[in-house]
Protein backbone atom coordinates (compact mmCIF):
# COMPACT_ATOMS: atom_id res chain seq x y z
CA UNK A 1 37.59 39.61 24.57
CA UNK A 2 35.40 42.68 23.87
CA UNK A 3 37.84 43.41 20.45
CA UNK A 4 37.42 39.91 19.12
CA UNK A 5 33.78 39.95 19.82
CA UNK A 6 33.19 43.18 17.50
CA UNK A 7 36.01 41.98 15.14
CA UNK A 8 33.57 38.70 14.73
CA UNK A 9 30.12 40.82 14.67
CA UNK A 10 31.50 43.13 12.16
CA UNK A 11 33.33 39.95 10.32
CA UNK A 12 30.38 38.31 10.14
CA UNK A 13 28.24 41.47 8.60
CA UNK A 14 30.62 41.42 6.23
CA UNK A 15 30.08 38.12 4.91
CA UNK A 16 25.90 38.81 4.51
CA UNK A 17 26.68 42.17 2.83
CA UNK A 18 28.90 39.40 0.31
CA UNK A 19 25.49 37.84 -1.11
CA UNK A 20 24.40 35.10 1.31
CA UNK A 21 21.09 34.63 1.72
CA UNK A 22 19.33 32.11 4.04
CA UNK A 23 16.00 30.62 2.82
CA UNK A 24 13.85 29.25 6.07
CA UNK A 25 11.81 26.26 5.06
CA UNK A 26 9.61 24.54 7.24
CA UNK A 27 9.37 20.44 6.59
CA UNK A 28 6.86 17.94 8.64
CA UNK A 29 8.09 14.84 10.07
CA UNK A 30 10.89 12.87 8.40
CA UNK A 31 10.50 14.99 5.22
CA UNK A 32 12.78 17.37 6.83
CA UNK A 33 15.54 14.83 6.47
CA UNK A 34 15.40 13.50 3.16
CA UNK A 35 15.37 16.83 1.56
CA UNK A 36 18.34 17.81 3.70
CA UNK A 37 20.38 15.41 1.62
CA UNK A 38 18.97 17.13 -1.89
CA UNK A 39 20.19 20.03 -0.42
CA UNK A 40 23.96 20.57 -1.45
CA UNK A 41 22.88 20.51 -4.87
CA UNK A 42 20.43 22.96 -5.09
CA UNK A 43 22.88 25.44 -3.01
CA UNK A 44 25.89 24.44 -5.82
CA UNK A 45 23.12 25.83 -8.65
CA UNK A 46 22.51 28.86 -6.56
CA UNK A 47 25.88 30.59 -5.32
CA UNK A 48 25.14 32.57 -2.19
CA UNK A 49 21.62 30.82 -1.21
CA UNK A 50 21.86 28.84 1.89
CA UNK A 51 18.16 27.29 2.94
CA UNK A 52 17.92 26.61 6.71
CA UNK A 53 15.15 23.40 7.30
CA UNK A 54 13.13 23.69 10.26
CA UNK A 55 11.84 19.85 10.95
CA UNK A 56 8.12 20.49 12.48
CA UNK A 57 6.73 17.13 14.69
CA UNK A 58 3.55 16.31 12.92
CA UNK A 59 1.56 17.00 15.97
CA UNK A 60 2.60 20.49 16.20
CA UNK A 61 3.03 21.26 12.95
CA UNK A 62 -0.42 22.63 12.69
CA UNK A 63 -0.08 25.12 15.75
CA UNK A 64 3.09 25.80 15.29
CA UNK A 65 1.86 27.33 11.77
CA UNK A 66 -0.63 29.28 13.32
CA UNK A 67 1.66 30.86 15.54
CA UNK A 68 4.06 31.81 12.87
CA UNK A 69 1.62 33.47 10.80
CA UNK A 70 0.20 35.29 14.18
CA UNK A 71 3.72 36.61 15.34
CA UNK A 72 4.35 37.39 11.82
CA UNK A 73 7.20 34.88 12.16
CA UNK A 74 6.21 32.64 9.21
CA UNK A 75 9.12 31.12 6.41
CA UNK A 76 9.55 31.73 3.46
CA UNK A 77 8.75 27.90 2.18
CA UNK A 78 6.95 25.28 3.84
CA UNK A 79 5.67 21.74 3.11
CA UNK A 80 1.83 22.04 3.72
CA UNK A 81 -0.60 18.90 4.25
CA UNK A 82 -3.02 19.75 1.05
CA UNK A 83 -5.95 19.76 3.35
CA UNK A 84 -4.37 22.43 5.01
CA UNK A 85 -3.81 24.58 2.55
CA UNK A 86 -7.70 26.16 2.29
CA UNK A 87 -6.98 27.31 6.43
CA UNK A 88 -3.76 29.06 5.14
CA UNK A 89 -5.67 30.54 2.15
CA UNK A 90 -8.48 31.69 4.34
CA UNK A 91 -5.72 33.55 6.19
CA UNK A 92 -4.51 35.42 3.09
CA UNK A 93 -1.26 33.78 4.54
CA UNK A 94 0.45 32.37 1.41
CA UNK A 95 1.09 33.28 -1.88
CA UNK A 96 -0.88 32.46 -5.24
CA UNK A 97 0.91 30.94 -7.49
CA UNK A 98 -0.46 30.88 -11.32
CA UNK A 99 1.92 33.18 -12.40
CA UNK A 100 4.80 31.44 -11.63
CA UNK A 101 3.44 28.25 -12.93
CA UNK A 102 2.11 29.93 -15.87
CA UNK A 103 6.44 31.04 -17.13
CA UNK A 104 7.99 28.00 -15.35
CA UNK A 105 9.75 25.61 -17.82
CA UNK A 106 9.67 22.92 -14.74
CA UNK A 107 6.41 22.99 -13.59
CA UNK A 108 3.92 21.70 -15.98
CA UNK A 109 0.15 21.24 -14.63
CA UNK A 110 -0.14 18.60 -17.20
CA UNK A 111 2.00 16.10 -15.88
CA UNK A 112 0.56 16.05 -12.37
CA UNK A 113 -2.65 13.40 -11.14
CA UNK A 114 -5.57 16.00 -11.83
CA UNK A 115 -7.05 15.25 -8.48
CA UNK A 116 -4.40 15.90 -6.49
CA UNK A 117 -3.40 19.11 -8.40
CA UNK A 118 -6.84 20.44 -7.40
CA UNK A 119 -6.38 20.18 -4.02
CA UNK A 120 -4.13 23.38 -4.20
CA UNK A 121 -6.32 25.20 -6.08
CA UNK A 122 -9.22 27.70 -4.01
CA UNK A 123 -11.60 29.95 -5.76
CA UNK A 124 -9.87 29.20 -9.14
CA UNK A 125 -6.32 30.34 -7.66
CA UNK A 126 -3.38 28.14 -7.06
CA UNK A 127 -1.57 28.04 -3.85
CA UNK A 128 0.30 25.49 -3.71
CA UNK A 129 2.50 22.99 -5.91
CA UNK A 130 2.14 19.16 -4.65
CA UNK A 131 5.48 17.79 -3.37
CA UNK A 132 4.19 13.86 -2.74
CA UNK A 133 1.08 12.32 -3.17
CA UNK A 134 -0.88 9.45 -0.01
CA UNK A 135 -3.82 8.09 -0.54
CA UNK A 136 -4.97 4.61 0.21
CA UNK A 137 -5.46 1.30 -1.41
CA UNK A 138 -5.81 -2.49 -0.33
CA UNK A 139 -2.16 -4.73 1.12
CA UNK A 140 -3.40 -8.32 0.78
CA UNK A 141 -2.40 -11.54 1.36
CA UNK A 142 -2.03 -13.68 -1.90
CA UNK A 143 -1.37 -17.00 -0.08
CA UNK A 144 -4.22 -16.20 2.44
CA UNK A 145 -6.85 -15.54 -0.45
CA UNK A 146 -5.45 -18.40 -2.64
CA UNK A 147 -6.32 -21.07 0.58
CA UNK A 148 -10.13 -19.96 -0.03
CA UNK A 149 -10.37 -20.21 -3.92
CA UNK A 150 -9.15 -16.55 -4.95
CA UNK A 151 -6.58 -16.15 -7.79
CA UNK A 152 -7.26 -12.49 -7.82
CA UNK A 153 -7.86 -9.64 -5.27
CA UNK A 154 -11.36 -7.65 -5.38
CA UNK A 155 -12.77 -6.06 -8.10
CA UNK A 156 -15.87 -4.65 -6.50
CA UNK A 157 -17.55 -4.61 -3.11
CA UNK A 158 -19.44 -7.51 -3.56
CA UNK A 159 -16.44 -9.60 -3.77
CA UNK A 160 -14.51 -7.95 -1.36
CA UNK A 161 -17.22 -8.72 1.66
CA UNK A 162 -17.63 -12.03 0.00
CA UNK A 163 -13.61 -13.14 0.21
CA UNK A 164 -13.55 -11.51 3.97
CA UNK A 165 -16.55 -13.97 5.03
CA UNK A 166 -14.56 -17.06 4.08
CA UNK A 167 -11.39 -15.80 5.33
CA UNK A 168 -12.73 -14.74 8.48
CA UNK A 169 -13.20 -18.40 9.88
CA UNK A 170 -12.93 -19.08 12.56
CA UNK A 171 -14.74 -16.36 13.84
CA UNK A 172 -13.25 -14.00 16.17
CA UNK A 173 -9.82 -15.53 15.77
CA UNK A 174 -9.12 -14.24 12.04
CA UNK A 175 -10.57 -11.20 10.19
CA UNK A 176 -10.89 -10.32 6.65
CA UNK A 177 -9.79 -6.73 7.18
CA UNK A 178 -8.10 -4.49 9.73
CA UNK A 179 -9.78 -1.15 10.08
CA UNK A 180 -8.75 0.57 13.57
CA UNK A 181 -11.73 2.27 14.95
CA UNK A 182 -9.67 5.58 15.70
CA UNK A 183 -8.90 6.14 12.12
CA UNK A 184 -10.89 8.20 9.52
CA UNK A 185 -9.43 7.58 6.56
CA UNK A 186 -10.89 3.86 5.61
CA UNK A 187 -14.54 5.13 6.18
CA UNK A 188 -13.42 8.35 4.32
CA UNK A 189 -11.98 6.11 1.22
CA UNK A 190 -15.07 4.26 0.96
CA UNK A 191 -17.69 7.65 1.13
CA UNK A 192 -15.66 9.38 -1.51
CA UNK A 193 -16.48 6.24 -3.58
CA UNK A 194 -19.69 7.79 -3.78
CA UNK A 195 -21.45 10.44 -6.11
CA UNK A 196 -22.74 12.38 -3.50
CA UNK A 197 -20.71 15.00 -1.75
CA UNK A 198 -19.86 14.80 1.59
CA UNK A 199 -20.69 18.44 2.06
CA UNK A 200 -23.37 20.87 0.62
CA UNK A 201 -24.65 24.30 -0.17
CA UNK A 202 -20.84 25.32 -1.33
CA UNK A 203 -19.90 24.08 1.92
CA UNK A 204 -21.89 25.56 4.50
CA UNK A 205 -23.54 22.05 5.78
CA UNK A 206 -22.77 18.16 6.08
CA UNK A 207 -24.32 16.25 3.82
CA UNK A 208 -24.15 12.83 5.33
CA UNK A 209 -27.57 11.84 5.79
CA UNK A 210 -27.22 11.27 1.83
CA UNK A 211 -27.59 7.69 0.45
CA UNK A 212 -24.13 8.14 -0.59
CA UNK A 213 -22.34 8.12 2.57
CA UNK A 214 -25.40 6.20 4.47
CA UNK A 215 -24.41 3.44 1.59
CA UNK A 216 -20.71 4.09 2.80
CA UNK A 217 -21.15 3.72 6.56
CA UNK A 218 -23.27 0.90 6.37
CA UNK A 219 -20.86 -0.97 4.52
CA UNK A 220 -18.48 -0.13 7.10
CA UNK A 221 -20.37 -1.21 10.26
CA UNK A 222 -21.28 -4.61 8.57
CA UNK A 223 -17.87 -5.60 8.73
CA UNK A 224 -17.49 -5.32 12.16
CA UNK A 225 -21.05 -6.62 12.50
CA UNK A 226 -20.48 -9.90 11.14
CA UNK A 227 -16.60 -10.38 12.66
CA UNK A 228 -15.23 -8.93 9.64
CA UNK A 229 -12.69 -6.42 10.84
CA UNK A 230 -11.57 -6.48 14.57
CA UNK A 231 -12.85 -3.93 17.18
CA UNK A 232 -10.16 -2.11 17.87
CA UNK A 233 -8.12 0.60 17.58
CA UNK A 234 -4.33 0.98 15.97
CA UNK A 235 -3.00 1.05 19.50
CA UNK A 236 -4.80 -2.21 20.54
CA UNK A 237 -3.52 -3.62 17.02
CA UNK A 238 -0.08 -2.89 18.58
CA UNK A 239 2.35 -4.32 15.56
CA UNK A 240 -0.07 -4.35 12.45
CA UNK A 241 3.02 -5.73 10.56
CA UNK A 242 3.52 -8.75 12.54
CA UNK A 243 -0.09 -9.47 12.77
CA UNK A 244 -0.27 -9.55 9.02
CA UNK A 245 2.37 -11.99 8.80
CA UNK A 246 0.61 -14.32 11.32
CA UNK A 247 -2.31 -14.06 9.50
CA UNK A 248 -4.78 -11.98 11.82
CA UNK A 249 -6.30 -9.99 8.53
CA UNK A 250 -5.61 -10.52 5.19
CA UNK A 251 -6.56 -7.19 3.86
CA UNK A 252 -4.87 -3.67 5.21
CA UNK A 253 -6.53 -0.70 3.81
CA UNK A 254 -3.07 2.19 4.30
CA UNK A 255 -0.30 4.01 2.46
CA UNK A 256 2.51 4.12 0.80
CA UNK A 257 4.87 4.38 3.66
CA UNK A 258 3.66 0.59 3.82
CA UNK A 259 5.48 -0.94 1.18
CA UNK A 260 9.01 0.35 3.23
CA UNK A 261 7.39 -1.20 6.27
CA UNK A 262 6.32 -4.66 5.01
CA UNK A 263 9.74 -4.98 2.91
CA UNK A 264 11.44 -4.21 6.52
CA UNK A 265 9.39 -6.10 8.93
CA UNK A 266 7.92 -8.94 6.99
CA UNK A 267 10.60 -12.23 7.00
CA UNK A 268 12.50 -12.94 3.40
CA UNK A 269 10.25 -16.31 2.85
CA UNK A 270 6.77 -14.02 3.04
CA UNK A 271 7.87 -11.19 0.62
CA UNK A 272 6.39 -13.31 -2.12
CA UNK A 273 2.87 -13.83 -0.06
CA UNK A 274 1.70 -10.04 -0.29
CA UNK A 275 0.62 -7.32 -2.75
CA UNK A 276 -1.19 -4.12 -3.16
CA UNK A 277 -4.53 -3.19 -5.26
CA UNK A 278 -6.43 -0.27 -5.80
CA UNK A 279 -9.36 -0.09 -3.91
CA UNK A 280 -12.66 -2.08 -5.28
CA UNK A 281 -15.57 0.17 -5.10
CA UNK A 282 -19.61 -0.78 -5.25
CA UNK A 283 -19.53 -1.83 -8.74
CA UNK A 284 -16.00 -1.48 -9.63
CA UNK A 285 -12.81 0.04 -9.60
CA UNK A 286 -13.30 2.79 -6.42
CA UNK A 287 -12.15 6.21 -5.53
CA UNK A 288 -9.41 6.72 -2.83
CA UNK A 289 -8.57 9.89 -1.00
CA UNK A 290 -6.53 12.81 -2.93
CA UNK A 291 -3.50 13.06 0.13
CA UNK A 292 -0.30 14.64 0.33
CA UNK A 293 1.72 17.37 0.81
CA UNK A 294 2.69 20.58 -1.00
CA UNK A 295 5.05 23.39 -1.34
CA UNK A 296 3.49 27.22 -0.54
CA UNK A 297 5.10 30.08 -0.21
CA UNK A 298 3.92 32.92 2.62
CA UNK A 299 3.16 36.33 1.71
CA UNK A 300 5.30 37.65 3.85
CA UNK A 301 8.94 35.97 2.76
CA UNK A 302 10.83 38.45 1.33
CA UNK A 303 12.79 35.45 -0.58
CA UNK A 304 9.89 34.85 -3.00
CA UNK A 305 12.07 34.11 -5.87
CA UNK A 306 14.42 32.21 -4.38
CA UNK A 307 11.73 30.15 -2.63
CA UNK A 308 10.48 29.42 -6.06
CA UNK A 309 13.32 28.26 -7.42
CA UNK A 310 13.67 25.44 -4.64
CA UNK A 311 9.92 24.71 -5.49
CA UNK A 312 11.22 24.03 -9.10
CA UNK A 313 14.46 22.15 -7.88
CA UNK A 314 12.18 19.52 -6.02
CA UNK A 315 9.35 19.52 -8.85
CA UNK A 316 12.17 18.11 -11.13
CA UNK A 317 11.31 14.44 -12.25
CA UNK A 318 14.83 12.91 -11.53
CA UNK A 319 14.63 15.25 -7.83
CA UNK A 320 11.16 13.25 -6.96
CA UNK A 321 12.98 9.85 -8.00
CA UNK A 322 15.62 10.78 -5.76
CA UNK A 323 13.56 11.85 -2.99
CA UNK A 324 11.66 8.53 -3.29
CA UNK A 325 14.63 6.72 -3.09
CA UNK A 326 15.38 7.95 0.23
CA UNK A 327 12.04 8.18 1.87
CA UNK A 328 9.31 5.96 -0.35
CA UNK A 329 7.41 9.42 -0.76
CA UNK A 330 5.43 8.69 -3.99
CA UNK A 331 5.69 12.10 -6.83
CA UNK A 332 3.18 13.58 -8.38
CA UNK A 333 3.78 13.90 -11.40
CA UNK A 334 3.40 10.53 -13.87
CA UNK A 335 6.57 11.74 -15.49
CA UNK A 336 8.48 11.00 -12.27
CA UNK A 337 6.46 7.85 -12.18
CA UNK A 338 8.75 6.26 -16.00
CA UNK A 339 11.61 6.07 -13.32
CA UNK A 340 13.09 2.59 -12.87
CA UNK A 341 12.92 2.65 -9.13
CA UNK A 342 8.71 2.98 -9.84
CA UNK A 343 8.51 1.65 -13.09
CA UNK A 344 10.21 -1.57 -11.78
CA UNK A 345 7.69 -1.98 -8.28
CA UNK A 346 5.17 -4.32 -8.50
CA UNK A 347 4.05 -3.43 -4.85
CA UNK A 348 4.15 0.51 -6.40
CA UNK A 349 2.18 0.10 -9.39
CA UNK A 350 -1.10 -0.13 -7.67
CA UNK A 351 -0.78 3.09 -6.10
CA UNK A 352 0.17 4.34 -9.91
CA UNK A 353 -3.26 3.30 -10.78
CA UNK A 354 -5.25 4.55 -7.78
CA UNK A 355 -3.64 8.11 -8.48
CA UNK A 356 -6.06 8.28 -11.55
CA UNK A 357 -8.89 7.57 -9.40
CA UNK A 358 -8.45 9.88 -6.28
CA UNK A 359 -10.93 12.56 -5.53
CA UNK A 360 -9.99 15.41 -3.10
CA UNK A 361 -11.54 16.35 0.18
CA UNK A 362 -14.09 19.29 0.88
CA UNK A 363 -12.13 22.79 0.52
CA UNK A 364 -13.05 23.98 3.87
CA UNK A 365 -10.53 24.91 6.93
CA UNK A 366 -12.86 22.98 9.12
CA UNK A 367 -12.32 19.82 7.17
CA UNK A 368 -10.08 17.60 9.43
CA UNK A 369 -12.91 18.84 13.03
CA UNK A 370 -15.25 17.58 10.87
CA UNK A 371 -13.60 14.07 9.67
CA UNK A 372 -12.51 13.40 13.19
CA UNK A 373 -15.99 14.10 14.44
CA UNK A 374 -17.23 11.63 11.58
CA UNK A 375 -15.39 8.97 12.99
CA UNK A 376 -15.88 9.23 16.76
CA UNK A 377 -19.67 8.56 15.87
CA UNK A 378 -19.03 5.86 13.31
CA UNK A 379 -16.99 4.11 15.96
CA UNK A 380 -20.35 4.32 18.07
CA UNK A 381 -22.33 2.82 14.90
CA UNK A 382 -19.81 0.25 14.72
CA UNK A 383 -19.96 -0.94 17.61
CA UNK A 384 -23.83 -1.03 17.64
CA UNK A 385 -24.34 1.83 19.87
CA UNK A 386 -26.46 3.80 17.50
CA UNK A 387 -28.19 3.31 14.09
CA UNK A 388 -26.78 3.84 10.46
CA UNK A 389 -29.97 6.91 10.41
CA UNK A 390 -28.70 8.09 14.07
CA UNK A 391 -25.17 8.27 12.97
CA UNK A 392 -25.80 9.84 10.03
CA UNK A 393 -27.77 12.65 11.44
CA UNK A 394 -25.05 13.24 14.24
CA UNK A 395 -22.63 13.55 12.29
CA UNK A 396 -24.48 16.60 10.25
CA UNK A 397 -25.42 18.00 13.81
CA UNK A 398 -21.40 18.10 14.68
CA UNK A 399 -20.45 19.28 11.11
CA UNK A 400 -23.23 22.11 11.08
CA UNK A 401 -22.15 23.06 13.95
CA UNK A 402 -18.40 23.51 13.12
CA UNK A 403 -19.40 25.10 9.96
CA UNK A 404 -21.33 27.38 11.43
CA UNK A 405 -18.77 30.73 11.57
CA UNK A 406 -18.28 29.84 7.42
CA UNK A 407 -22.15 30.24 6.56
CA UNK A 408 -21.91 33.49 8.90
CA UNK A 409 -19.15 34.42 6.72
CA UNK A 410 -20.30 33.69 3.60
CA UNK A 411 -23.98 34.86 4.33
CA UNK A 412 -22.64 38.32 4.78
CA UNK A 413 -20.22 38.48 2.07
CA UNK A 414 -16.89 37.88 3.58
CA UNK A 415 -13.99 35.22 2.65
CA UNK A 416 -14.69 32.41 4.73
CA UNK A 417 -11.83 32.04 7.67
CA UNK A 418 -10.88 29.43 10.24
């Protein structure tokens, strides 16, 4: 037994001092899966290159990050939420990228939404090339909308509370729009709809007691206030799909990952009573949020090149079709976008449209504390606990507070950290 144990250690040496080299990325949720079956490919193009993928849950992802890059145990690749990717930066844990970008003949900053490019890029250095693009827009009910006198969906705020007051009759037992208390991102989507920022002083304090996101919240809380949305949260919602189909709400304010779900869930005789539309804003066509994912590569890989070269394999245009395909993750590039699978989707093309008009979040690693904060005490304001003023200022006092190491660090000269 001892002999064919050393006869397979020193076989096995053998076959690493033959070329093979493993490439550890690190995927979130079901990404890890669809990219497994692009795989194959990108291995046949690069003889001797195996990549291992490490599937992360998305509620450890984030710790299980931080870890790494403590234990000095990080990948070489990894998919990184983009609001992420100014915590990782702050770290000097990944690898700028301009370079690279600047000699690829794959990756062309050109072709990709502006906004969403941006997101990647801290103190005029790129980190990180985006993989897929989120961000949120309006599923509607055509049939629902047609029964009170609409031939159209929203075109600007106006409108939007106007259709939601006739659909919500009777009260209490139907609702113009769903918007589960326990979720940022619809209050985010309509303050980044504003022209003020949601932060100030490069960063150092909130900036929500401006009439920009005082107009936001206050459109908000009115649609709880007068039976508009539902008070509740995604978990008292239960099956949002089903209760669209029954006609609970008429308008959903989510993703992408939608269209999948609706296609799935939603009977064969109702596929022709929804659709998607960019967001209205207060006097027109409205901002969204600038969401996704991106590829980085650590500092510490010692795979760099080869970790690049996957980076262009899944930047290719017919790749992001592919990976679409499998998943419904939308590219991010509007080349990818002239492929028949999104050329051809009605239910797609609104999101093609909103991708012009996304804006990205505040570059700070204390972002998503802050958010979260910003909607436990707009929760309160909607359900009349406190004032639109009250709110307002406690959700400065919560942000200040969390921001408070960065202005120590950026008082005294240092690189802002987490």
């Amino acid at each position: 037994m001892a002999l064919a144990l050393a006869s397979a250690t020193v076989t096995g040496c053998a076959k690493q001092d033959e070329g093979t080299r493993t490439l550890q990325f690190w995927t979130i949720g079901r990404e890890g899966e669809a990219v497994e079956k692009l795989l194959p490919e990108f291995e046949r193009e690069h003889p001797g290159l195996h990549v291992s993928v490490q599937q992360l849950p998305l509620t450890a992802a984030h710790q299980k990050l931080l870890t790494a890059y403590a234990g000095d145990s990080t990948p070489d690749i990894t998919q990184l939420g983009n609001t992420w990717v100014p915590e990782l930066v702050a770290l000097d844990a990944i690898e700028p990228l301009d370079a690279r970008v600047a000699a690829s003949k794959v990756v062309d900053k050109n072709d990709y939404f502006p906004a969403i490019w941006s997101t990647n890029v801290i103190d005029g250095k790129l980190y990180g090339v985006p993989w897929y693009v989120d961000t949120r827009l309006l599923f509607y009910r055509k049939d629902l909308l047609a029964r009170v006198g609409y031939d159209h969906p929203p075109r600007d705020w106006n409108e939007w509370q106007a259709m939601m007051a006739k659909l919500s009759q009777p009260p209490g037992k139907t609702f113009g729009v769903l918007l589960p208390t326990n979720e940022f991102e619809q209050l985010l989507a309509l303050s980044l709809q504003q022209d003020d920022p949601l932060l100030r002083d490069d960063g150092r304090y909130g900036n929500f007691r401006s009439a920009g996101f005082k107009k936001a919240l206050t459109f908000y809380v009115s649609l709880f206030k007068n039976r508009q949305a539902p008070m509740m949260t995604n978990v008292g919602v239960g099956n949002p799909w089903a209760a669209f189909g029954q006609g609970f709400y008429t308008f959903y304010l989510s993703g992408p990952w939608n269209i999948g779900e609706f296609r799935k869930r939603l009977p064969p005789e109702q596929q022709g009573d929804w659709a998607t539309t960019p967001l209205p804003g207060p006097n027109g066509p409205g901002a969204s949020n600038a969401g996704g994912s991106s590829l980085v590569i650590f500092r510490a890989s010692k795979h760099k090149d080869d970790a690049w070269a996957l980076i262009e394999f899944l930047s290719r245009p017919a790749i992001q079709e592919r990976f679409y395909q499998i998943l419904g993750d939308m590219p991010p590039r509007r080349s990818s976008w002239e492929a028949p699978a999104l050329r051809g989707d009605d239910k797609a093309a609104a999101f093609r449209e909103q991708l012009e008009r996304v804006k990205p979040t505040p570059q700070v690693a204390e972002w998503e504390r802050i958010v979260t904060e910003m909607q436990l005490v707009a929760a309160q304001a909607a359900h009349g606990d406190i004032t639109i003023d009250d709110a307002a200022a406690e959700i400065d006092r919560r942000a200040d507070r969390l921001l408070e190491k960065r202005r120590w660090m950026l008082d005294h000269g240092h690189k802002a950290s987490p």
